[in-house]
Structure formats: structure tokens, C-alpha cells
Protein backbone atom coordinates (compact mmCIF):
# COMPACT_ATOMS: atom_id res chain seq x y z
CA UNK A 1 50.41 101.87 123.12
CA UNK A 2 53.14 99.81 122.28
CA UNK A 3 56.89 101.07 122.73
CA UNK A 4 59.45 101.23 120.17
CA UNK A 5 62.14 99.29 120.91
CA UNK A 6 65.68 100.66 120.67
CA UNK A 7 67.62 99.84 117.51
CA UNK A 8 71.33 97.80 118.87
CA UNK A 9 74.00 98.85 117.33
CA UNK A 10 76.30 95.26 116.98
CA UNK A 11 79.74 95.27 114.87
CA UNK A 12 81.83 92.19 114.77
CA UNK A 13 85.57 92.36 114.93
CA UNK A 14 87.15 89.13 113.05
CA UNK A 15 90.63 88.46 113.97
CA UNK A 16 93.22 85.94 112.55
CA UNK A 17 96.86 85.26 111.76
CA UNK A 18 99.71 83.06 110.42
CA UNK A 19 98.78 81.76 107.32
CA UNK A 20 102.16 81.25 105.88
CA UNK A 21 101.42 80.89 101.56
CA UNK A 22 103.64 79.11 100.13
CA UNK A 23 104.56 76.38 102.44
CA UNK A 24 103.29 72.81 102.15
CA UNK A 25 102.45 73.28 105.31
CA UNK A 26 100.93 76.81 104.95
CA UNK A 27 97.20 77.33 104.30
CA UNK A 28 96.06 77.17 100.81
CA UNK A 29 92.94 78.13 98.83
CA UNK A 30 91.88 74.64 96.54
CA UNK A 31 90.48 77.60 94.22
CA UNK A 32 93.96 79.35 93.70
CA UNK A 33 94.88 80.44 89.94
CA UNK A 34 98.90 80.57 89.53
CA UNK A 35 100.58 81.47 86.08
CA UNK A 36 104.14 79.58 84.81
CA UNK A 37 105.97 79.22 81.74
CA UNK A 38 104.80 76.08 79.95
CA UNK A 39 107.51 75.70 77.52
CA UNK A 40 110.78 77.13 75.86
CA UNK A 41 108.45 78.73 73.30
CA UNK A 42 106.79 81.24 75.75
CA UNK A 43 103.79 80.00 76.52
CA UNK A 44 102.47 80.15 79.75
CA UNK A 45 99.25 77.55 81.95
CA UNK A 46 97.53 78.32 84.99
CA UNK A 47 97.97 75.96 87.50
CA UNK A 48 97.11 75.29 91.15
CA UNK A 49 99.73 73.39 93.44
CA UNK A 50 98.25 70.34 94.71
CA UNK A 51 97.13 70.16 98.48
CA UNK A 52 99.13 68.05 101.53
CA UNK A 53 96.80 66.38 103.79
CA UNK A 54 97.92 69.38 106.34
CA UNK A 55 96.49 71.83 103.98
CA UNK A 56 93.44 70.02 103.28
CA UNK A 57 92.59 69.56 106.97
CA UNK A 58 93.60 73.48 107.46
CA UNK A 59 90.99 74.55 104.57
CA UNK A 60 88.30 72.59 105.89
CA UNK A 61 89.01 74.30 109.24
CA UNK A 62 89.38 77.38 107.90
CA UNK A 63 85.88 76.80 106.26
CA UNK A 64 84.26 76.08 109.02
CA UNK A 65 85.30 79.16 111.03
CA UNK A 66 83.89 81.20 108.37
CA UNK A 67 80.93 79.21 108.56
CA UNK A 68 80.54 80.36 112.16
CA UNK A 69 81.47 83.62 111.33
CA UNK A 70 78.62 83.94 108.47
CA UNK A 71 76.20 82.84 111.72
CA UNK A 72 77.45 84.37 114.25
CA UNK A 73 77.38 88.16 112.36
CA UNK A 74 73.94 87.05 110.93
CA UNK A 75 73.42 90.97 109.11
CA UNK A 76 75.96 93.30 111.16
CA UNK A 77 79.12 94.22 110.24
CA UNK A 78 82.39 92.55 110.20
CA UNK A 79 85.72 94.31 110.23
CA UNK A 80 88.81 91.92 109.29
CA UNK A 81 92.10 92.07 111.61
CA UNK A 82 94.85 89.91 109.58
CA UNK A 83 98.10 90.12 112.43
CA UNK A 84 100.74 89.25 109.82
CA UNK A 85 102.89 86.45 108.31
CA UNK A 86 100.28 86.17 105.32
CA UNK A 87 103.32 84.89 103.66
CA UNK A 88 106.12 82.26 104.25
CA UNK A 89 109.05 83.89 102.32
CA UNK A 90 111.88 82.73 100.93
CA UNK A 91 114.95 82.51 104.01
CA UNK A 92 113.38 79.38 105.39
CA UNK A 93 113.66 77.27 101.80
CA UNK A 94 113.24 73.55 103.86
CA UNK A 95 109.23 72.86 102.76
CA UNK A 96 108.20 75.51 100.58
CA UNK A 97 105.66 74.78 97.51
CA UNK A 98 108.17 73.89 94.48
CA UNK A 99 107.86 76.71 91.37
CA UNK A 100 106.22 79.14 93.65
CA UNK A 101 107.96 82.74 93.57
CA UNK A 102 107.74 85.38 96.27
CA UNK A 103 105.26 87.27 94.65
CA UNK A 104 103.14 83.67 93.38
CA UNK A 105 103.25 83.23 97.46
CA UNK A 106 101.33 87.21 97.36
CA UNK A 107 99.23 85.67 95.44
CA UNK A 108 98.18 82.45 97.81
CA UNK A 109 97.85 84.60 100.53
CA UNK A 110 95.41 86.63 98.57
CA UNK A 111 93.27 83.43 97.21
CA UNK A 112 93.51 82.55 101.11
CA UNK A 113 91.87 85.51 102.18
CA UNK A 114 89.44 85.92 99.72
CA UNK A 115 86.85 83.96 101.12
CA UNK A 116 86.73 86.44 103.88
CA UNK A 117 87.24 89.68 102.92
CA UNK A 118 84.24 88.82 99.59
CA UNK A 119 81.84 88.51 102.23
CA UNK A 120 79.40 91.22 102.35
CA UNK A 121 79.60 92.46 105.61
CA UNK A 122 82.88 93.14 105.40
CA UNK A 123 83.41 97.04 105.03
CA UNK A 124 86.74 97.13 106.49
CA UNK A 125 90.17 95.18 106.45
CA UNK A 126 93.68 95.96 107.77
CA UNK A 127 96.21 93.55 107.27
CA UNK A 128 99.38 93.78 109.71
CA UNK A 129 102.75 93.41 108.76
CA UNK A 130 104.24 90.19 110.02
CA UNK A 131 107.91 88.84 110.96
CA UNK A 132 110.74 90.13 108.40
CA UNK A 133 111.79 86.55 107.62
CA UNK A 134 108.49 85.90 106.04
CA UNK A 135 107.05 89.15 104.81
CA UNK A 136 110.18 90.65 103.15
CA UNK A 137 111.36 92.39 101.24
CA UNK A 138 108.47 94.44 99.82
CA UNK A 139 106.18 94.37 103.08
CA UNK A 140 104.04 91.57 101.64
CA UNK A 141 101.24 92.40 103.78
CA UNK A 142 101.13 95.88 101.57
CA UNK A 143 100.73 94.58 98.32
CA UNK A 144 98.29 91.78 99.49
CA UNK A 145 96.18 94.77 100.19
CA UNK A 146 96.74 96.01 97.52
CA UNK A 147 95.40 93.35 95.35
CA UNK A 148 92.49 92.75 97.22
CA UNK A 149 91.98 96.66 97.66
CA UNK A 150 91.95 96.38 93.25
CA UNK A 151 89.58 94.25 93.47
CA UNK A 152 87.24 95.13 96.26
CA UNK A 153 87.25 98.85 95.49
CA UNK A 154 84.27 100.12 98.08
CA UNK A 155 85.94 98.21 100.87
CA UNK A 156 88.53 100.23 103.08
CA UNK A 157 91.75 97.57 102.91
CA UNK A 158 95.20 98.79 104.02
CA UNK A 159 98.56 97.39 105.64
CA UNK A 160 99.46 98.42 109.12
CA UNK A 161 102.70 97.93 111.10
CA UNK A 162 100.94 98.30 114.75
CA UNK A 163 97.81 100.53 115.29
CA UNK A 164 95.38 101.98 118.02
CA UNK A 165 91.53 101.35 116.39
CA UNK A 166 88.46 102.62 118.50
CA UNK A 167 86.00 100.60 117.07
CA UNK A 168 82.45 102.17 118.61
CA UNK A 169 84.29 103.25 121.24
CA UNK A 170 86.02 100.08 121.94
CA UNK A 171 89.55 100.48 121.84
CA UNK A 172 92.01 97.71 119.88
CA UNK A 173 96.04 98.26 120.05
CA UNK A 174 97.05 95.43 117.19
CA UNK A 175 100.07 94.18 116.01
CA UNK A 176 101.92 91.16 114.81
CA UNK A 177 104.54 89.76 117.13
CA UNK A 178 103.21 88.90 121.00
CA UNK A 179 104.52 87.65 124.14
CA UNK A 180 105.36 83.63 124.67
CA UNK A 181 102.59 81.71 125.82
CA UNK A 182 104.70 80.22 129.08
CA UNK A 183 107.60 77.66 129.56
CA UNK A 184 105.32 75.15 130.64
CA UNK A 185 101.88 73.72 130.60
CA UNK A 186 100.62 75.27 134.48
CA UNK A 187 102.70 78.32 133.41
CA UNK A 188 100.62 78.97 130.29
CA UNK A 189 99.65 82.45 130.24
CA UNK A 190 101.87 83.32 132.78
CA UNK A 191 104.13 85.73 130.61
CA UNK A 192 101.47 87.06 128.71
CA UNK A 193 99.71 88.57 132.13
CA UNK A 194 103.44 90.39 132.44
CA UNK A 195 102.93 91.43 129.32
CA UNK A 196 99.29 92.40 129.31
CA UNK A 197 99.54 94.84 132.23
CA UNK A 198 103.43 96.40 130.94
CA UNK A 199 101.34 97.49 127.83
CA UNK A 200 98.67 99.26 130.07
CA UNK A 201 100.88 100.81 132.54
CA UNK A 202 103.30 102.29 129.88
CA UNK A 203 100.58 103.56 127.83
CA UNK A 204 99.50 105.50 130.84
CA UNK A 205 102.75 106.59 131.63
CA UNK A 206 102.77 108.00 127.80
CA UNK A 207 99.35 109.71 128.79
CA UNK A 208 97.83 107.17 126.39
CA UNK A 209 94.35 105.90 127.54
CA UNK A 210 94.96 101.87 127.65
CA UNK A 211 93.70 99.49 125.09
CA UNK A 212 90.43 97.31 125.97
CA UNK A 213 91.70 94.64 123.75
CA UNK A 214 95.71 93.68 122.71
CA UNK A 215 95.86 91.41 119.61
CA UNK A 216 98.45 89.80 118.55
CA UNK A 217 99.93 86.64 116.47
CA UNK A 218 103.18 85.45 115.82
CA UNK A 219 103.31 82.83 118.49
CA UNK A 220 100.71 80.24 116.66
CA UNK A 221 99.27 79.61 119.71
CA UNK A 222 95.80 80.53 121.64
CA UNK A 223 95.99 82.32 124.57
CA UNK A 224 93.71 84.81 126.09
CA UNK A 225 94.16 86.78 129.22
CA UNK A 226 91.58 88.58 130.99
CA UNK A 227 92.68 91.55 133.59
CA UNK A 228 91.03 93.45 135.70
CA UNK A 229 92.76 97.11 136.68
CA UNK A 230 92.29 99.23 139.96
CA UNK A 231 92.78 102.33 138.39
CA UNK A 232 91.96 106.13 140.33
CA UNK A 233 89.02 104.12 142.00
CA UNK A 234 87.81 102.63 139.40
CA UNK A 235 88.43 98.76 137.96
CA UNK A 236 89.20 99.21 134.12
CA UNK A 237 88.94 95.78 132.16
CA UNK A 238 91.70 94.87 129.35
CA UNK A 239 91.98 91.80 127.41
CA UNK A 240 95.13 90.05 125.73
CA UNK A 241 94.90 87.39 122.94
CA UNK A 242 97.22 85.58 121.11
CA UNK A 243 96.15 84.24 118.12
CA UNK A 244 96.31 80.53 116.57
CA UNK A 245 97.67 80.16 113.01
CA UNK A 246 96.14 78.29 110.22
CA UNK A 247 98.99 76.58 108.97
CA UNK A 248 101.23 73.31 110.28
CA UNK A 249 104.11 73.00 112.60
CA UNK A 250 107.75 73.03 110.07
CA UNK A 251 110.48 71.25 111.21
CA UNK A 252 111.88 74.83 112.47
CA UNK A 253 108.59 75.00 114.58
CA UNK A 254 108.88 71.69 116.27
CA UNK A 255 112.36 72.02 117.42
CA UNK A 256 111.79 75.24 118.80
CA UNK A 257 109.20 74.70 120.80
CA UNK A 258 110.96 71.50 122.13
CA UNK A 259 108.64 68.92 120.21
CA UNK A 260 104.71 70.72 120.45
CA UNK A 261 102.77 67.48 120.13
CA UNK A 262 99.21 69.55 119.10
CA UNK A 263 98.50 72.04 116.37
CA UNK A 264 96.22 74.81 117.02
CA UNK A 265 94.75 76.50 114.36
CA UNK A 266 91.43 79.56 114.64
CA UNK A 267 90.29 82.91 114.62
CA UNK A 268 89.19 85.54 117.51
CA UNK A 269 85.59 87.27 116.47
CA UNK A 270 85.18 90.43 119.15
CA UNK A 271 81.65 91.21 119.72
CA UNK A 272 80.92 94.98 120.33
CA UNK A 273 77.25 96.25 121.14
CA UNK A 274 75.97 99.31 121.76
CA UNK A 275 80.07 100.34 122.01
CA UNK A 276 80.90 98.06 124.73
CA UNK A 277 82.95 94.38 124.08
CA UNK A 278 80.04 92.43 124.93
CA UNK A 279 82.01 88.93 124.03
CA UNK A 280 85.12 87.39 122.91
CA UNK A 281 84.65 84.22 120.43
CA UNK A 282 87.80 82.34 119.72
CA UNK A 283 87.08 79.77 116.85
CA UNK A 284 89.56 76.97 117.64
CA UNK A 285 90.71 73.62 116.58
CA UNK A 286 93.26 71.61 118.22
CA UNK A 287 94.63 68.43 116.55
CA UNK A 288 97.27 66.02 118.13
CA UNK A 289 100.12 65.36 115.94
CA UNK A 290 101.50 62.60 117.24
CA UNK A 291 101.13 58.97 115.62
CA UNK A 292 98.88 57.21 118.21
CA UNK A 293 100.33 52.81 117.56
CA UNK A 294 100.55 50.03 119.69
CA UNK A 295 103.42 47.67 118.69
């Protein structure tokens, strides 16, 4: 007689970040429908702004992480972690998309998430709320949702500030801004390890049971930081990631990071089986910036 084999219970946890809509530099949806006043009369067009080569390269890599997504959930469930900045806002003016409003930037950031959140494996969505500067005023994270809440009414889509999510028993603590990657190249991850075991230690001092993973974005950078806990006798495991963005490096971005010569742009996918983390899948491109001539 033949034995049944147990039924494995697999979730996927997608995670990404930084799209800043409505910046030439800023991700972009080829399929996005704007509306603008055509002419004193009234009338009105739709209209799509035309792509920069940065924007076209970002969609294409965007595509392909979703392609590897599709894949890598085969039938099982995906639940969608945005970590903020889904906008660019309006304080930094140098770049932005001309005749695109606040709310037309809403708008892109919906188109750019679309493509995700129409898949049909995706049950669940949060989006976070992202750096003031970007997202505000009106906490455009919350009325992205709400759009794409109108018009994926069975799906569970809301706005967050900074959560705790047990996700089959796999704990997430989520949230927008995140440490610095490190001052220099040997130092990279150095500050996030500081960082990664302050959050555990003061959620047990707050009689909080710690987070298996911390995600967060902000920083446009990948980083990932594995640590291991001795803990009443017993080694606890906790992991830290800091998310890419998928959009270009602004004039802003370059001089404050002291001339970054590559762009790094992906996802994080968090596999959970049978409510443990059984992998972490970061979906990442890297592309040097700099022109490359020999005079």
C-alpha cells in the first residue's frame, strides 16, 4: 500500500521598493493612461509620457523579475510588500516628468504596480509609507491602495506606516526607511549588523518576540544580513534586508553618496514552507554607470 504523501504548505513573500513615479528617472509603466487639458476649449487626451533610456532599461528589468517571480511561485501564493517611496513628489522639482501633477504621479505608481498586484496569486498587498519628501502630503502610499484596492476588490490591499506580519508563523517587522549600507566597500554591511541585532534586543527588552525577517528600503541599495542569536540556550536566526530600488540615481543621489558608479535595481521573494523561511531570493541587477572610452 502506497502512502499518501503530505500536502506542503508554500507561500511566497514578494518584496520591493523605490519606484519613484514621476521622475525621468523613476520607473514607468509603457502601458500608463494619463488625462490633460488639450485645449482652451476644455477638451481633454490621454496621453502617456515618453520613456528615457533609464526607464526603458528599468521596465525591462522590472519585467524580468516578475518573470522569475511567475516561476518561481509556480501555483502558491504571493503576498506583495511595497516599502515606500511609490512616488517622487514634488520638493525635489530638478528631473521630474514635465505636465505630471502629484496625483498624475499616484497614478504612475499605480500603472507601475499593476503588473504585480493583477497576478493571480496575489491575495494580499500592503504598501508602506515612504520618506515625507516624496510621499506627501496625502500619504501617497494610501491612496495608491486605494486605487488598486477599487479595482482589485477580493484582494486585501492597504497602506502601512511600519508593521509586525506573522506570515505562517514566520514573523516580518517592515518598514520604509533602513540603516546605511557602510562607509565603504569592506565595510558594507557593517552598520546594518548594528542595526540588525539593536532591533532584536530592544524588541525583547519591550517583551516583544523578535522578528525572523527586517525589511526595509529607502537606501536603494541591496544588502542582506544574516545573524545568528544565542538566546536562553538556544540560537534564534534573524535576517535584515535592504532593498534595491527600481529607479535611476538623480543628481541629488549621486552627490550624496559621493559619486555611486553602479545602479542596483530588484526585488526580495521570501520563501516560507510548512511555516518556516525556507529561502531568501533577491532578484537583482547591477549596471555600471560610468561611460567606459579610451581617448
Amino acid at each position: 500500500m502506497l502512502r499518501r504523501t503530505r500536502k506542503t504548505k508554500r507561500r511566497l513573500v514578494a518584496a520591493l521598493a523605490d519606484m519613484h513615479a514621476g521622475h525621468v528617472l523613476g520607473l514607468l509603466n509603457p502601458e500608463t493612461v494619463l488625462v490633460r487639458q488639450l485645449d482652451e476649449h476644455g477638451e481633454y487626451e490621454e496621453w502617456t509620457p515618453e520613456l528615457t533610456s533609464t526607464q526603458r532599461l528599468l521596465w525591462t528589468v522590472y519585467g524580468t523579475h516578475l518573470n522569475r517571480l511567475r516561476e518561481l511561485a509556480g501555483k502558491d501564493e504571493i503576498i506583495v510588500f511595497y516599502l515606500g517611496d511609490a512616488t517622487h513628489g514634488t520638493k525635489y522639482a530638478q528631473g521630474l516628468i514635465a505636465d505630471v501633477s502629484r496625483s498624475q504621479q499616484r497614478v504612475i505608481a499605480k500603472w507601475n504596480l499593476k503588473p504585480l498586484i493583477s497576478l493571480p496569486n496575489v491575495k494580499v498587498a500592503r504598501l508602506f509609507t515612504g520618506t515625507a519628501a516624496h510621499v506627501w502630503p496625502g500619504n501617497a502610499e494610501a491612496k495608491i491602495a486605494w486605487m488598486l484596492r477599487n479595482e482589485h476588490p477580493s484582494k486585501s490591499i492597504q497602506s502601512v506606516h511600519h508593521s509586525r506580519t506573522r506570515v505562517d508563523g514566520v514573523l516580518f517587522d517592515t518598514a520604509h526607511h533602513g540603516p546605511h549600507p557602510g562607509s565603504r566597500d569592506w565595510l558594507h554591511g557593517n552598520v546594518a549588523l548594528y542595526y540588525l541585532r539593536d532591533r532584536i534586543y530592544r524588541d525583547r527588552r519591550m517583551g516583544k518576540e523578535p522578528s525572523r525577517v527586517y525589511a526595509r528600503g529607502h537606501r536603494h541599495v541591496w544588502v542582506h544580513i544574516p545573524f545568528i542569536d544565542r538566546w536562553q540556550g538556544h540560537d534564534t536566526k534573524h535576517d535584515l534586508t535592504v532593498l534595491p530600488s527600481y529607479s535611476g540615481l538623480t543628481a541629488f543621489a549621486r552627490q550624496i553618496t559621493q559619486s555611486e558608479p553602479e545602479l542596483t535595481v530588484g526585488m526580495c521573494v521570501y520563501e516560507i514552507v510548512d511555516g518556516k523561511l525556507a529561502d531568501i531570493h533577491p532578484f537583482i541587477h547591477y549596471e555600471d554607470l560610468r561611460l567606459e572610452e579610451t581617448l
